[in-house]
C-alpha atoms as a PDB file:
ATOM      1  CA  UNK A   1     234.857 183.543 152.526  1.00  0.00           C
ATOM      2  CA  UNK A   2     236.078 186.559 150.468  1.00  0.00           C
ATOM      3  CA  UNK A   3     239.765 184.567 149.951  1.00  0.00           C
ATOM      4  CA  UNK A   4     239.772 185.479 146.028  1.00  0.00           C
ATOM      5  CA  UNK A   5     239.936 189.114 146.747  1.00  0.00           C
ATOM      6  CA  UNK A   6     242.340 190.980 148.669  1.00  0.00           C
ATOM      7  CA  UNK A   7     241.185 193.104 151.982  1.00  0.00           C
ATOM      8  CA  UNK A   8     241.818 196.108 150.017  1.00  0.00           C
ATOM      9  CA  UNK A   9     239.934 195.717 146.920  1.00  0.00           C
ATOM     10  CA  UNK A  10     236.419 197.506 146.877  1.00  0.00           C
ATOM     11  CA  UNK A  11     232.926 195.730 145.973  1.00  0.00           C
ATOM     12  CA  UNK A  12     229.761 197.035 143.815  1.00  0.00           C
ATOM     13  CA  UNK A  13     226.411 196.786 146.269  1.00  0.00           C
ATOM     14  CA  UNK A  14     225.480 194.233 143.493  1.00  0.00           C
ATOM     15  CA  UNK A  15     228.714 192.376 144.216  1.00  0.00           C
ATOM     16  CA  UNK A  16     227.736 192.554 147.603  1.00  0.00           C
ATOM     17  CA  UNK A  17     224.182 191.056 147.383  1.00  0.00           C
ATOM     18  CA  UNK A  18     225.364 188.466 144.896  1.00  0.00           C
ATOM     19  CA  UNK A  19     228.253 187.250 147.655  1.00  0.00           C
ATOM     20  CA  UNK A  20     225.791 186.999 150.554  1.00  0.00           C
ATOM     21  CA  UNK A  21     222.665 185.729 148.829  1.00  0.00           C
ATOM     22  CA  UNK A  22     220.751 189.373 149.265  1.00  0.00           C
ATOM     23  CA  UNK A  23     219.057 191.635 146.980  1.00  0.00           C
ATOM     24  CA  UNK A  24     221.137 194.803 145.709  1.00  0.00           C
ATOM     25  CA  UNK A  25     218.049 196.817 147.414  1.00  0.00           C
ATOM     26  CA  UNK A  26     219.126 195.330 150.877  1.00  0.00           C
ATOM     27  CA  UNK A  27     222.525 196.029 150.574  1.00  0.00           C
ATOM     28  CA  UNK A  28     221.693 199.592 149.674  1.00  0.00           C
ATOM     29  CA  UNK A  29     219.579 199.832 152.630  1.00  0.00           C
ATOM     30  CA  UNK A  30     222.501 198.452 155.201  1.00  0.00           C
ATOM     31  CA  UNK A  31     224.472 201.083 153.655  1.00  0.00           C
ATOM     32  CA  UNK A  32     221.687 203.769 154.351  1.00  0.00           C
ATOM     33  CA  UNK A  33     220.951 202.629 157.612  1.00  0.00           C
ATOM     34  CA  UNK A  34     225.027 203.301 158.307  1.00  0.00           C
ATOM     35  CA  UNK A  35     225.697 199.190 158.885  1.00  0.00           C
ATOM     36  CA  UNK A  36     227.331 198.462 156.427  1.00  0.00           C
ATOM     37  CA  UNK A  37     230.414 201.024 155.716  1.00  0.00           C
ATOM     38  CA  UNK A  38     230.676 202.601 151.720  1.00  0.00           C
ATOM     39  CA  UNK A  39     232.721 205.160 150.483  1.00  0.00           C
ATOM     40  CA  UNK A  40     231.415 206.987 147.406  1.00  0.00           C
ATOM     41  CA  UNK A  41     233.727 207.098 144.576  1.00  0.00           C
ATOM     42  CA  UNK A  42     233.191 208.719 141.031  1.00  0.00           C
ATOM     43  CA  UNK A  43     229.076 208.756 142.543  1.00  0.00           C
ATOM     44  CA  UNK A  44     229.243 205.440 142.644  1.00  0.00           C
ATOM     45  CA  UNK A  45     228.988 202.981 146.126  1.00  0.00           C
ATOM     46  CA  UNK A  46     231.928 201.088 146.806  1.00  0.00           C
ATOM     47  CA  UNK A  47     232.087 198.883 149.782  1.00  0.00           C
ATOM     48  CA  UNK A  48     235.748 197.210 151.048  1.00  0.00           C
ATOM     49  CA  UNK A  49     236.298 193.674 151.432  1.00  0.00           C
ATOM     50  CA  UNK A  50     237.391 194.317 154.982  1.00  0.00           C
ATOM     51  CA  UNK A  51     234.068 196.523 155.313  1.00  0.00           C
ATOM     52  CA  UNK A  52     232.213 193.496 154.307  1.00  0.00           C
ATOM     53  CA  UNK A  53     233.304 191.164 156.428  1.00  0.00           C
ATOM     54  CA  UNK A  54     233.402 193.314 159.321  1.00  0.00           C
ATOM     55  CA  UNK A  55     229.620 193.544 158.420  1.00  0.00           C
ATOM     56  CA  UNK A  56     229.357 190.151 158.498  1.00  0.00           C
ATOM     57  CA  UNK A  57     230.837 189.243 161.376  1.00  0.00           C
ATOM     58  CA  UNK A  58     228.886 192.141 163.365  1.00  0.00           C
ATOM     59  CA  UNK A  59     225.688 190.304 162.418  1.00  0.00           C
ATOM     60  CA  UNK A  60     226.527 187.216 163.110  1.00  0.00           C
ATOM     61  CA  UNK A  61     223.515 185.313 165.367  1.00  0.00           C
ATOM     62  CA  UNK A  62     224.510 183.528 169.243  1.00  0.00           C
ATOM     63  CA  UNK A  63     222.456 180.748 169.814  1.00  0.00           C
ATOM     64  CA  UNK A  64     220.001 181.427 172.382  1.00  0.00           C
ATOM     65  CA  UNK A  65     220.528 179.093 175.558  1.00  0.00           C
ATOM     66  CA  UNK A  66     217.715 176.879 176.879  1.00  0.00           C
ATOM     67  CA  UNK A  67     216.377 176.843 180.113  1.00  0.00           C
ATOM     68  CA  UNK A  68     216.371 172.877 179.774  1.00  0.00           C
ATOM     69  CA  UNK A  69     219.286 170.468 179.989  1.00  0.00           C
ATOM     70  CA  UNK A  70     219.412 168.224 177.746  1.00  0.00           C
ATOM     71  CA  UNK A  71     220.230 164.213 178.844  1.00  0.00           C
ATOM     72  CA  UNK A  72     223.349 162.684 178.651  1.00  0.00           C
ATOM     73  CA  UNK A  73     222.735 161.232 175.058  1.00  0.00           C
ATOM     74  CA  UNK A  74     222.203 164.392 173.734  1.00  0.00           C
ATOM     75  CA  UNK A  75     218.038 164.511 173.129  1.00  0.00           C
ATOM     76  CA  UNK A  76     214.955 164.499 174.954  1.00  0.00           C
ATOM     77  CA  UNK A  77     211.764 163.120 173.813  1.00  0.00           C
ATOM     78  CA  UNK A  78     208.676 165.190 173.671  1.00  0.00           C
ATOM     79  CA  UNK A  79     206.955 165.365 176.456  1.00  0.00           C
ATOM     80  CA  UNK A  80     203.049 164.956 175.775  1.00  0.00           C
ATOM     81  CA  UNK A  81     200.556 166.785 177.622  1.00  0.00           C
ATOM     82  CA  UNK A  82     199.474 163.855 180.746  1.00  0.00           C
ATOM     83  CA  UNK A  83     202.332 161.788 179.696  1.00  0.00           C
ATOM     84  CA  UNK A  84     203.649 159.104 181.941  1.00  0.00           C
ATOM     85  CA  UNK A  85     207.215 160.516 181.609  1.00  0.00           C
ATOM     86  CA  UNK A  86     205.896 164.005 183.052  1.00  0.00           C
ATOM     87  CA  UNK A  87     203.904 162.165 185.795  1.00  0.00           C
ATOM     88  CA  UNK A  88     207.393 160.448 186.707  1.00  0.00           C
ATOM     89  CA  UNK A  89     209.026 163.398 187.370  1.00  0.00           C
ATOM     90  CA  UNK A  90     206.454 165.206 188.911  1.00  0.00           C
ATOM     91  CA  UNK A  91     206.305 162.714 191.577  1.00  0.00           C
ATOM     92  CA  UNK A  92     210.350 162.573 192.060  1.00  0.00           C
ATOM     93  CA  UNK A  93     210.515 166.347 192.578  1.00  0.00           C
ATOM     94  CA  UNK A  94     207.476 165.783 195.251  1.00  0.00           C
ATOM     95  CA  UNK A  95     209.353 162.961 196.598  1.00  0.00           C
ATOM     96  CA  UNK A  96     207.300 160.571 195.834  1.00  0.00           C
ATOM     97  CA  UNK A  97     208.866 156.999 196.008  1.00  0.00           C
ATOM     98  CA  UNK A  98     207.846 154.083 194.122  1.00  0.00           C
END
């Protein structure tokens, strides 16, 4: 992601925001809220690459598991409220037989 700079180097908020597709606001506010590290040099913000992705990586989002399996090829179909496919398996966990 950041492969044109080096770890090292240091990044402007704006640089920031402009990089991940924020505002310059929200980066400020990461940095106030202590997420995202900064290091104030010459009273200006300066954020590190390795800061940045670190940031990044600590936000990333798990997909949340299902309580339902999915079939074998991969989808379901929606069931329908009084569908004939819910009726079906209703009666196989009663034990119905056909």
């Amino acid at each position: 992601m950041l492969d044109q700079r080096t770890r090292s180097e240091f990044m402007s908020p704006k640089e920031i925001a402009e990089l991940c597709g924020l505002s310059a606001r929200a980066v400020y506010r990461a940095i106030a809220r202590g997420e995202l590290r900064a290091s104030k040099i010459c009273g200006r913000l300066r954020s590190r690459v390795l800061d940045v992705e670190d940031w990044i990586e600590r936000n990333v989002v798990e997909p949340v598991p299902t309580s339902k399996q999915l079939p074998p090829n991969g989808w379901a179909a929606p069931e329908s409220r009084g569908s004939l496919r819910r009726l079906l398996r209703s009666q196989e966990r009663a034990g119905y037989e056909h």
